[in-house]
N, C-alpha and C. Protein backbone atom coordinates (compact mmCIF):
# COMPACT_ATOMS: atom_id res chain seq x y z
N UNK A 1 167.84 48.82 246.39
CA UNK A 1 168.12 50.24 246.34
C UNK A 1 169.06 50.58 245.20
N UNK A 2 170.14 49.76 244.49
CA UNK A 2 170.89 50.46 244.14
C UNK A 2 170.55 49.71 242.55
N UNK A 3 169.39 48.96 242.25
CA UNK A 3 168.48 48.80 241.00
C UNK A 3 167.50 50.62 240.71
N UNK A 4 166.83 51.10 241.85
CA UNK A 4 166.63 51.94 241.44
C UNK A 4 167.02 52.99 241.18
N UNK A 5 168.61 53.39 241.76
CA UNK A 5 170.01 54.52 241.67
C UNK A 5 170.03 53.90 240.07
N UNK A 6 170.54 53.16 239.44
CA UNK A 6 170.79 52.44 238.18
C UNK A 6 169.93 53.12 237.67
N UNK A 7 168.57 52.77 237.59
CA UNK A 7 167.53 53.14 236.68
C UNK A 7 167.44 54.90 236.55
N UNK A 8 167.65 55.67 237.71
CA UNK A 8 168.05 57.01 237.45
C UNK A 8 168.83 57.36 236.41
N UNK A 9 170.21 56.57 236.94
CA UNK A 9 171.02 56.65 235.70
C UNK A 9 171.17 57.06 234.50
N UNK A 10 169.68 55.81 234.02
CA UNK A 10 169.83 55.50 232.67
C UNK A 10 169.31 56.47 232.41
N UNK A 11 167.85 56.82 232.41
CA UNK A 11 167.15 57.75 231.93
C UNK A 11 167.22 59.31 232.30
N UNK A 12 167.66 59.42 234.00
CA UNK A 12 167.50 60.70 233.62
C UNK A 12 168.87 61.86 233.47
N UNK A 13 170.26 60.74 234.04
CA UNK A 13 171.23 61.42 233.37
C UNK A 13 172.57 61.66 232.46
N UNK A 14 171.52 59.89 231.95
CA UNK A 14 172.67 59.90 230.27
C UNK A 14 171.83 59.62 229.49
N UNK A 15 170.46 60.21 229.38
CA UNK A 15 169.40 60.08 228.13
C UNK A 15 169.57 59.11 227.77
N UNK A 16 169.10 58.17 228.49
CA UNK A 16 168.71 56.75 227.66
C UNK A 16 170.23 56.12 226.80
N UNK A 17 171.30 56.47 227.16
CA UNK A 17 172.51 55.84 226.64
C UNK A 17 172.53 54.41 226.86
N UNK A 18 172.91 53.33 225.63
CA UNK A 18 172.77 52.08 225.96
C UNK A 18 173.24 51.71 226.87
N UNK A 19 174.83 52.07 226.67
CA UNK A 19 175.69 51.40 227.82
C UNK A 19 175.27 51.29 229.07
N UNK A 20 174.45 52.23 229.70
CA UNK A 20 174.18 52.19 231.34
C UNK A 20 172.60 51.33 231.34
N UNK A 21 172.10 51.42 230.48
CA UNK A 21 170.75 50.48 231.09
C UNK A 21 171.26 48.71 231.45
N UNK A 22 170.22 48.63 231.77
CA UNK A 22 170.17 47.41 232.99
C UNK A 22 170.68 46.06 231.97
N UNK A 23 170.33 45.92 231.29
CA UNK A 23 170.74 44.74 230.33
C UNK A 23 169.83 45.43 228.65
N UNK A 24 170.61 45.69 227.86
CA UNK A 24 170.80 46.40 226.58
C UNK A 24 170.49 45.06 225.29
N UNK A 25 170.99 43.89 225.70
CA UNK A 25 170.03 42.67 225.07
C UNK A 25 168.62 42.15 225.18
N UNK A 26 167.86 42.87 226.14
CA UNK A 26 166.57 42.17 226.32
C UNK A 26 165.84 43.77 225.52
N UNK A 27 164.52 42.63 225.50
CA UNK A 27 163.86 43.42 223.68
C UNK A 27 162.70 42.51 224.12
N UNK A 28 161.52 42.35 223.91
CA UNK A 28 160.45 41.70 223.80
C UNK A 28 160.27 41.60 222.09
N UNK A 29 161.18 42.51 221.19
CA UNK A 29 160.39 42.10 219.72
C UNK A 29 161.86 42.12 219.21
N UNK A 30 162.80 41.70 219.49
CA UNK A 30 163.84 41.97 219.22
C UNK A 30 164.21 40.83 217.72
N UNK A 31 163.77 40.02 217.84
CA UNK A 31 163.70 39.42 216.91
C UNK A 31 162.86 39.19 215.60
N UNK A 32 161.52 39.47 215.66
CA UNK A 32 161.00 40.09 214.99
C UNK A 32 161.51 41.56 214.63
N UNK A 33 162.09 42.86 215.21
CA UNK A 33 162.98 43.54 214.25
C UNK A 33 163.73 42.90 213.72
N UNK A 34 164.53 42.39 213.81
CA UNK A 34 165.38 41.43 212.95
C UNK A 34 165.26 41.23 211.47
N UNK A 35 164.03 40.79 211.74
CA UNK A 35 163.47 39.96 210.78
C UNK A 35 162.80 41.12 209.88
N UNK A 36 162.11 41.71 210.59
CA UNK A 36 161.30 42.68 209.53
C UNK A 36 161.98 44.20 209.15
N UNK A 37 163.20 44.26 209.64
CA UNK A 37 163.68 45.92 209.64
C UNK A 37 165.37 45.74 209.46
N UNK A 38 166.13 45.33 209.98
CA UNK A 38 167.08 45.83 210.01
C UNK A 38 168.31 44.27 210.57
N UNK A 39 167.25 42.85 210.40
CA UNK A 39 168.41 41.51 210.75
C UNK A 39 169.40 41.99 211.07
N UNK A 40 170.50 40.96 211.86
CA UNK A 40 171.80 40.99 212.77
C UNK A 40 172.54 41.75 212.05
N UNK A 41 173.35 41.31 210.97
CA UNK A 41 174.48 41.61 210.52
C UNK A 41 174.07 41.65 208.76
N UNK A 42 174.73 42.64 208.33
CA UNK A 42 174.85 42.73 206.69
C UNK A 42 175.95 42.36 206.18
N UNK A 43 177.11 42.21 207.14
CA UNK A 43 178.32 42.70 206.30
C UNK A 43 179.70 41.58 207.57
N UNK A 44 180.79 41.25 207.54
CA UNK A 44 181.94 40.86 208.18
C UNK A 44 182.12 41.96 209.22
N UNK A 45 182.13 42.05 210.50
CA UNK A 45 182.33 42.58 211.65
C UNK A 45 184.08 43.18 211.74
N UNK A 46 184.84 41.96 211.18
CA UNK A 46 186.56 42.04 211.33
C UNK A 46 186.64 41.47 210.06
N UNK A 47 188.10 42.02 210.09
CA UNK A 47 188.54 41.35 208.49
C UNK A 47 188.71 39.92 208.77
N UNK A 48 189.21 39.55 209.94
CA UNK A 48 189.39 38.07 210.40
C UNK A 48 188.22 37.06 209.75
N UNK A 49 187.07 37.96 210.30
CA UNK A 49 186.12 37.34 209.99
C UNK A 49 185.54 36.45 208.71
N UNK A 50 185.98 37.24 207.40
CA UNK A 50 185.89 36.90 205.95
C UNK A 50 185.94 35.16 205.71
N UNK A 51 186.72 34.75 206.45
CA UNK A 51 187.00 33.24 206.47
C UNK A 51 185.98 32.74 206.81
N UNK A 52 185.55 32.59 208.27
CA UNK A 52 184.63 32.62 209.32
C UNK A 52 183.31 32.05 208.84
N UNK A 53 182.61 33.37 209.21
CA UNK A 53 181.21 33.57 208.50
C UNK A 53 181.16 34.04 206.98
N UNK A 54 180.00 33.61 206.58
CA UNK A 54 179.93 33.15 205.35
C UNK A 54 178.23 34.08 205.09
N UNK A 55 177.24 33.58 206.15
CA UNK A 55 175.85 34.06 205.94
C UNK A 55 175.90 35.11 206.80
N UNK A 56 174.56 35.66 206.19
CA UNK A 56 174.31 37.34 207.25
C UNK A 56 172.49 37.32 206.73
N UNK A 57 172.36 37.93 207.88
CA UNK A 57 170.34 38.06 207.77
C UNK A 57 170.18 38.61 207.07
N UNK A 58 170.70 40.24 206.85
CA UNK A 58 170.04 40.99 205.60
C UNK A 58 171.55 41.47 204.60
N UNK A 59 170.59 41.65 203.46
CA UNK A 59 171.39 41.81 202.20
C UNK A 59 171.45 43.18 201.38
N UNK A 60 172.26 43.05 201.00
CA UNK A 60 172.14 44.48 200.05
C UNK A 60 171.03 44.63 199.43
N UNK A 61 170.66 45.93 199.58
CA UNK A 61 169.28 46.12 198.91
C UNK A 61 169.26 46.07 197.05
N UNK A 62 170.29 46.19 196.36
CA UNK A 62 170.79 45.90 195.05
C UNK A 62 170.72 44.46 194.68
N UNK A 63 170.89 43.82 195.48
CA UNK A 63 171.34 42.31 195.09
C UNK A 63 169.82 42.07 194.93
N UNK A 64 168.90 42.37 196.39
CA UNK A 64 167.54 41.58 195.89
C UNK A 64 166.79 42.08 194.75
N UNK A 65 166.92 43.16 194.60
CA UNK A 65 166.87 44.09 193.20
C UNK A 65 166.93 43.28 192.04
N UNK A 66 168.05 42.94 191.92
CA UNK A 66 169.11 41.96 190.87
C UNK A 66 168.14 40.77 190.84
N UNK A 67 168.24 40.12 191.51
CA UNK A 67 167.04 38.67 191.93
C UNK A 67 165.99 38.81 191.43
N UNK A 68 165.16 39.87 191.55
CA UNK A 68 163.91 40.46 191.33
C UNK A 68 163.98 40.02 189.76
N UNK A 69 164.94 40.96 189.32
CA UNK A 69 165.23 41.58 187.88
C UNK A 69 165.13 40.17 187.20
N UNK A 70 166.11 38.83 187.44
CA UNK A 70 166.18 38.06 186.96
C UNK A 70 165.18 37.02 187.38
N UNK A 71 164.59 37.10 188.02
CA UNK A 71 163.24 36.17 188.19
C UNK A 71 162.34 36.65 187.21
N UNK A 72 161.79 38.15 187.09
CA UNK A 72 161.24 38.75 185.65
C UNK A 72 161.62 38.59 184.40
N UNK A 73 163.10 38.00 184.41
CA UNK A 73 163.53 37.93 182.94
C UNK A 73 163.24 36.57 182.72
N UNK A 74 163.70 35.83 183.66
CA UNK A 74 162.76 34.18 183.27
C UNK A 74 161.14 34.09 183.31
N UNK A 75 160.78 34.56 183.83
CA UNK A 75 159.13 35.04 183.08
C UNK A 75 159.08 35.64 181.78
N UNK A 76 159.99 36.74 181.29
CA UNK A 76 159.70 36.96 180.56
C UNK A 76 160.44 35.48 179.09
N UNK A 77 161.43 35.11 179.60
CA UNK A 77 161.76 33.98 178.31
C UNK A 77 160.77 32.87 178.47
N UNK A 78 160.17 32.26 179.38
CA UNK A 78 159.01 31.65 179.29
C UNK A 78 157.94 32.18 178.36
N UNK A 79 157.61 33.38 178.59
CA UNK A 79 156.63 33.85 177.59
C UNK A 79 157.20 33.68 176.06
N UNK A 80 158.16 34.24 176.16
CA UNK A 80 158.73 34.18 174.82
C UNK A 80 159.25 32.93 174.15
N UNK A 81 159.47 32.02 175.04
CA UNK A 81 159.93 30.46 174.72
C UNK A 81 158.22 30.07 174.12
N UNK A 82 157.44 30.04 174.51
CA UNK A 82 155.90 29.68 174.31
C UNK A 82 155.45 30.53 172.75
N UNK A 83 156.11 31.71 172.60
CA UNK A 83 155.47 31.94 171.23
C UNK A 83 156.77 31.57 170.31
N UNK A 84 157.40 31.29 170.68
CA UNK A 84 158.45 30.52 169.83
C UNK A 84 157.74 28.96 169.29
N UNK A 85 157.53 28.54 170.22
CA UNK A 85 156.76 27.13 170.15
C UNK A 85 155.75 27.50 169.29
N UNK A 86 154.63 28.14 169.68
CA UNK A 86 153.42 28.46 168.97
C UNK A 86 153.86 28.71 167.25
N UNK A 87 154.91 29.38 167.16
CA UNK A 87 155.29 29.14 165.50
C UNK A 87 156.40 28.49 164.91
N UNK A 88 156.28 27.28 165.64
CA UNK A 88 157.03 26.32 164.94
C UNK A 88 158.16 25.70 165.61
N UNK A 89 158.74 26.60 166.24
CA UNK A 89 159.81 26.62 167.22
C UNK A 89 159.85 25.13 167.89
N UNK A 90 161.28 24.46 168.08
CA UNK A 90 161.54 23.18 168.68
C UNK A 90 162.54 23.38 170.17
N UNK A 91 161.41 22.97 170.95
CA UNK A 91 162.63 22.93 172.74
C UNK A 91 163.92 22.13 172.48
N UNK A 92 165.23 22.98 172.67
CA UNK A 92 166.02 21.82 173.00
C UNK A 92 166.20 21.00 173.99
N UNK A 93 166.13 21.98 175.24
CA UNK A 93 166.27 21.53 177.01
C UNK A 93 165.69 20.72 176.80
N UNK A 94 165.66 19.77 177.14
CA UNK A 94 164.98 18.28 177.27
C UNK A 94 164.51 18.92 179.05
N UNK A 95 164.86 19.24 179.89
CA UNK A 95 164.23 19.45 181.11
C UNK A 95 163.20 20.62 180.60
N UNK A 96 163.46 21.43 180.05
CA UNK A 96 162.75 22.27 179.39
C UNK A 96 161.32 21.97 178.88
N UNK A 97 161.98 20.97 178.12
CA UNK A 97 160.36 20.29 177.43
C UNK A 97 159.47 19.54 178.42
N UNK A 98 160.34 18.76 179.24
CA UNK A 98 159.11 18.42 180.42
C UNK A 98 158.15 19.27 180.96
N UNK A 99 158.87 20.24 181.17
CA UNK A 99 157.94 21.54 181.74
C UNK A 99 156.93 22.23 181.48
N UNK A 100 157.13 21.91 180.02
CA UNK A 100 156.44 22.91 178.83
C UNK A 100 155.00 21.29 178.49
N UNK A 101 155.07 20.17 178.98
CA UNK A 101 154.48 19.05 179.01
C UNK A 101 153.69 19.03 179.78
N UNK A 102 153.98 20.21 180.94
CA UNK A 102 152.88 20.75 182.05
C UNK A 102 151.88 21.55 182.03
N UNK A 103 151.73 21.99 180.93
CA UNK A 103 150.42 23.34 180.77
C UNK A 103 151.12 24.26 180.59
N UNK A 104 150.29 25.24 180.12
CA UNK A 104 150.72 26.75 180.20
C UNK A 104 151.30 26.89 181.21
N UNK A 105 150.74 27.27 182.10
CA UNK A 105 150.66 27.46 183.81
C UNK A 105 151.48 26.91 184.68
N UNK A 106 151.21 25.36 184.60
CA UNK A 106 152.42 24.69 185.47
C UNK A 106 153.74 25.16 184.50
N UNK A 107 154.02 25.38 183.16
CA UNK A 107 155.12 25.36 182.92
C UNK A 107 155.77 26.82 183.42
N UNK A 108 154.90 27.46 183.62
CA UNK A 108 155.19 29.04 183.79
C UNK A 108 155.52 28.97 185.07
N UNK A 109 155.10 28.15 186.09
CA UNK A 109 154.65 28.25 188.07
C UNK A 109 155.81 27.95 187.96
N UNK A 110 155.92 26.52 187.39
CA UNK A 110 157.07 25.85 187.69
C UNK A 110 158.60 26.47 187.23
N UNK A 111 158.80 27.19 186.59
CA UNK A 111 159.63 27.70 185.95
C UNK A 111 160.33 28.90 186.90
N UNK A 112 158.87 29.61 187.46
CA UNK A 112 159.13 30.97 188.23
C UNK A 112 159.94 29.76 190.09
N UNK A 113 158.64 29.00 190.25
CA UNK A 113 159.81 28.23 191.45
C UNK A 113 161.12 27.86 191.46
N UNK A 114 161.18 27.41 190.19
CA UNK A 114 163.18 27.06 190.06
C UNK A 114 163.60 28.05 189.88
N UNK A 115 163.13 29.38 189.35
CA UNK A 115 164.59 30.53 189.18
C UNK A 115 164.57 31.04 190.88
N UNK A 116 163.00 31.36 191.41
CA UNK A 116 163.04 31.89 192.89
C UNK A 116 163.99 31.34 193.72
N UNK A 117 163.67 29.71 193.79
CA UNK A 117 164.36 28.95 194.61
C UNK A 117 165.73 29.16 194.36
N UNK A 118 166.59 29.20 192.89
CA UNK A 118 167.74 29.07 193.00
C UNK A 118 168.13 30.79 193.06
N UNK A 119 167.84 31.72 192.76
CA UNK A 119 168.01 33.17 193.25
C UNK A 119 168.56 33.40 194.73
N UNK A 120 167.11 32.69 195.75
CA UNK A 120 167.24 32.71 197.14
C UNK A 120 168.79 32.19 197.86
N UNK A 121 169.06 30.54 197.24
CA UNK A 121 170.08 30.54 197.41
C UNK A 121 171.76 30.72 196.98
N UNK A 122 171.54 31.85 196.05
CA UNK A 122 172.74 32.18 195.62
C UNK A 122 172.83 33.21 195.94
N UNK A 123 171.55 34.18 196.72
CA UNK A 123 172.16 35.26 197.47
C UNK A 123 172.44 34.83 198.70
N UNK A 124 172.23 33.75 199.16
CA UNK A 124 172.33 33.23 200.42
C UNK A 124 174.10 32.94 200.64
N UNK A 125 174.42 32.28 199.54
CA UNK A 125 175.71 32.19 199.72
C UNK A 125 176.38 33.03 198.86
N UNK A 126 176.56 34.27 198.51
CA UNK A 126 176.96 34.90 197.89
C UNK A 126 178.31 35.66 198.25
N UNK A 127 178.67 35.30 199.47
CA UNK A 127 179.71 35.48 199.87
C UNK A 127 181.24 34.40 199.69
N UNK A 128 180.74 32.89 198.95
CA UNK A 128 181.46 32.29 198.73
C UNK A 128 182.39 32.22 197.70
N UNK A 129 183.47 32.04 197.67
CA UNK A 129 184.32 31.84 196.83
C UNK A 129 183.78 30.82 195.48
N UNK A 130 184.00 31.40 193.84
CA UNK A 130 183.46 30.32 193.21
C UNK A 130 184.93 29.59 192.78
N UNK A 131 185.85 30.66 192.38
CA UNK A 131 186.91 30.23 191.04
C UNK A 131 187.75 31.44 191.51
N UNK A 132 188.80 31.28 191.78
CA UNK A 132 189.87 32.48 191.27
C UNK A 132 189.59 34.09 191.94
N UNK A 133 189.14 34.29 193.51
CA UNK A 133 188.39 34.96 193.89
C UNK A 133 187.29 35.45 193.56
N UNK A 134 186.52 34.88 192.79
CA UNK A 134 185.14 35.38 192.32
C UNK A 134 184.34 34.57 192.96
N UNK A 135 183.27 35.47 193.53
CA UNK A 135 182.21 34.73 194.47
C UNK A 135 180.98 34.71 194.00
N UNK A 136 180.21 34.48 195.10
CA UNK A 136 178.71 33.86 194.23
C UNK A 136 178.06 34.89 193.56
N UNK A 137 178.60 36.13 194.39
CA UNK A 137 177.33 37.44 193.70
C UNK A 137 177.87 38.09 192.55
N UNK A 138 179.08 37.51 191.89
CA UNK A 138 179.95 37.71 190.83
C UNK A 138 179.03 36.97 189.89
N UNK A 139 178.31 35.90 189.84
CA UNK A 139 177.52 34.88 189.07
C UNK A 139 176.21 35.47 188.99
N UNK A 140 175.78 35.94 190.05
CA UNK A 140 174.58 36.54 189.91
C UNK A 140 174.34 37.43 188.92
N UNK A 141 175.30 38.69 189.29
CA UNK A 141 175.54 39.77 187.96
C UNK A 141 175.61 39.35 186.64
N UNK A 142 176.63 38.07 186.62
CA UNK A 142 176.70 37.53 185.21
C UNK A 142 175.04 36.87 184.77
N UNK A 143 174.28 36.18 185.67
CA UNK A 143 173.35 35.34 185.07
C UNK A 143 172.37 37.17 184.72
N UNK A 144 172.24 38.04 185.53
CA UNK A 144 171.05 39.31 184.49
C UNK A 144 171.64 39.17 183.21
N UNK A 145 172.94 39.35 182.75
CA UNK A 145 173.65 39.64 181.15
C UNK A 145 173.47 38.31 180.85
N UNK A 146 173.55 37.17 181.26
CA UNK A 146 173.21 36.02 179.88
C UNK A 146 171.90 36.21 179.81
N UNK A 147 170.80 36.43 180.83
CA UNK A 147 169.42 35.93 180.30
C UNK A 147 168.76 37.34 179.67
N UNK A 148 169.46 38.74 179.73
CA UNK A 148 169.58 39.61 178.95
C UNK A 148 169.70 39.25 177.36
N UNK A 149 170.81 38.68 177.10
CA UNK A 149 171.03 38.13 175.98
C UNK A 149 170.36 37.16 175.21
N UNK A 150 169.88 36.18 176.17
CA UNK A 150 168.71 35.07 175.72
C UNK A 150 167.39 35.78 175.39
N UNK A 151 167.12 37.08 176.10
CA UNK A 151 165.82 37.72 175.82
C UNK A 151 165.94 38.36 174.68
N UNK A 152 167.69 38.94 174.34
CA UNK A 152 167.19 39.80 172.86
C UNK A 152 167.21 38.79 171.65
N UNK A 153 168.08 37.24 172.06
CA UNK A 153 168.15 36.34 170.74
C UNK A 153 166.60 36.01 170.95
N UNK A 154 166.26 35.84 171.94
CA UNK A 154 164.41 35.15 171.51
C UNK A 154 163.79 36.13 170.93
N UNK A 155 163.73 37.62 170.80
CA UNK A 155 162.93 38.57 170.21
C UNK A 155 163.22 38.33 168.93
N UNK A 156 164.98 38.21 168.70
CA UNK A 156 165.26 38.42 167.09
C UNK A 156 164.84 37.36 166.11
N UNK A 157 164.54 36.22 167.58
CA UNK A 157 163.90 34.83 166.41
C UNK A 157 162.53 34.95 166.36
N UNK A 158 162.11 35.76 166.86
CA UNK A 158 160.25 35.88 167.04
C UNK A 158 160.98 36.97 165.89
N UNK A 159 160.96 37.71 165.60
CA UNK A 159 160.71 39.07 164.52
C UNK A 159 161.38 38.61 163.47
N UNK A 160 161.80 37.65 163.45
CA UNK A 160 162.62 37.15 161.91
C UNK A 160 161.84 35.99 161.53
């Protein structure tokens, strides 16, 4: 009897307010939202916390932005590393040149997997301390402006 007094409650006279329903954690897709909409936590709950936790499910929508940006810019110096080669141009990277030992293609696949892979996890930990309070997503910002820079020296050596 006093499961169905409860259930009055909830719905018909505090409009569906979380606090009074029956248990406010059960969800049949609750985790799948998670995942596809709106994950646990974005951000430190308490300042305490900062120490603490370190990871969070979802991220600033800027940062993956940023990721994006610089996964395109290493596509784009791949392209541009390749017509460098094509006129004359010598690899220094020695890991570089292995790659480029792979085909067009594998050197390009392979190239886009190592920036993805290492993107993923430097927004992953991007909350960590690197040096002198600067954290990981401090590096991130910096790596768009170097490979910014690598893209306008590769144009100026292709046009010269």
């Amino acid at each position: 009897m006093k499961k169905i007094e409860l259930e009055k409650i909830n719905y018909k006279h505090v409009n569906n307010c979380r606090r009074y329903q029956l248990d406010r954690r059960v969800s049949s897709l609750n985790f799948i939202d998670r995942i596809l909409y709106r994950g646990a936590r974005s951000q430190h709950r308490r300042y305490s916390d900062k120490h603490n936790f370190k990871y969070f499910d979802r991220h600033e929508p800027h940062l993956v932005m940023i990721s994006v940006v610089v996964i395109l810019l290493s596509l784009l110096d791949a392209f541009l590393t390749l017509i460098i080669l094509e006129r004359g141009g010598v690899e220094l990277n020695y890991f570089a040149d292995i790659l480029i030992g792979l085909g067009l293609y594998g050197f390009i696949f392979s190239k886009y997997l190592i920036t993805a892979f290492g993107m993923v996890i430097l927004v992953l930990h991007k909350h960590y301390e690197v040096f002198l309070g600067l954290q990981v997503r401090h590096a991130i910002y910096a790596i768009v402006f170097i490979y910014t820079a690598l893209i306008i020296y590769e144009i100026l050596i292709i046009l010269s």
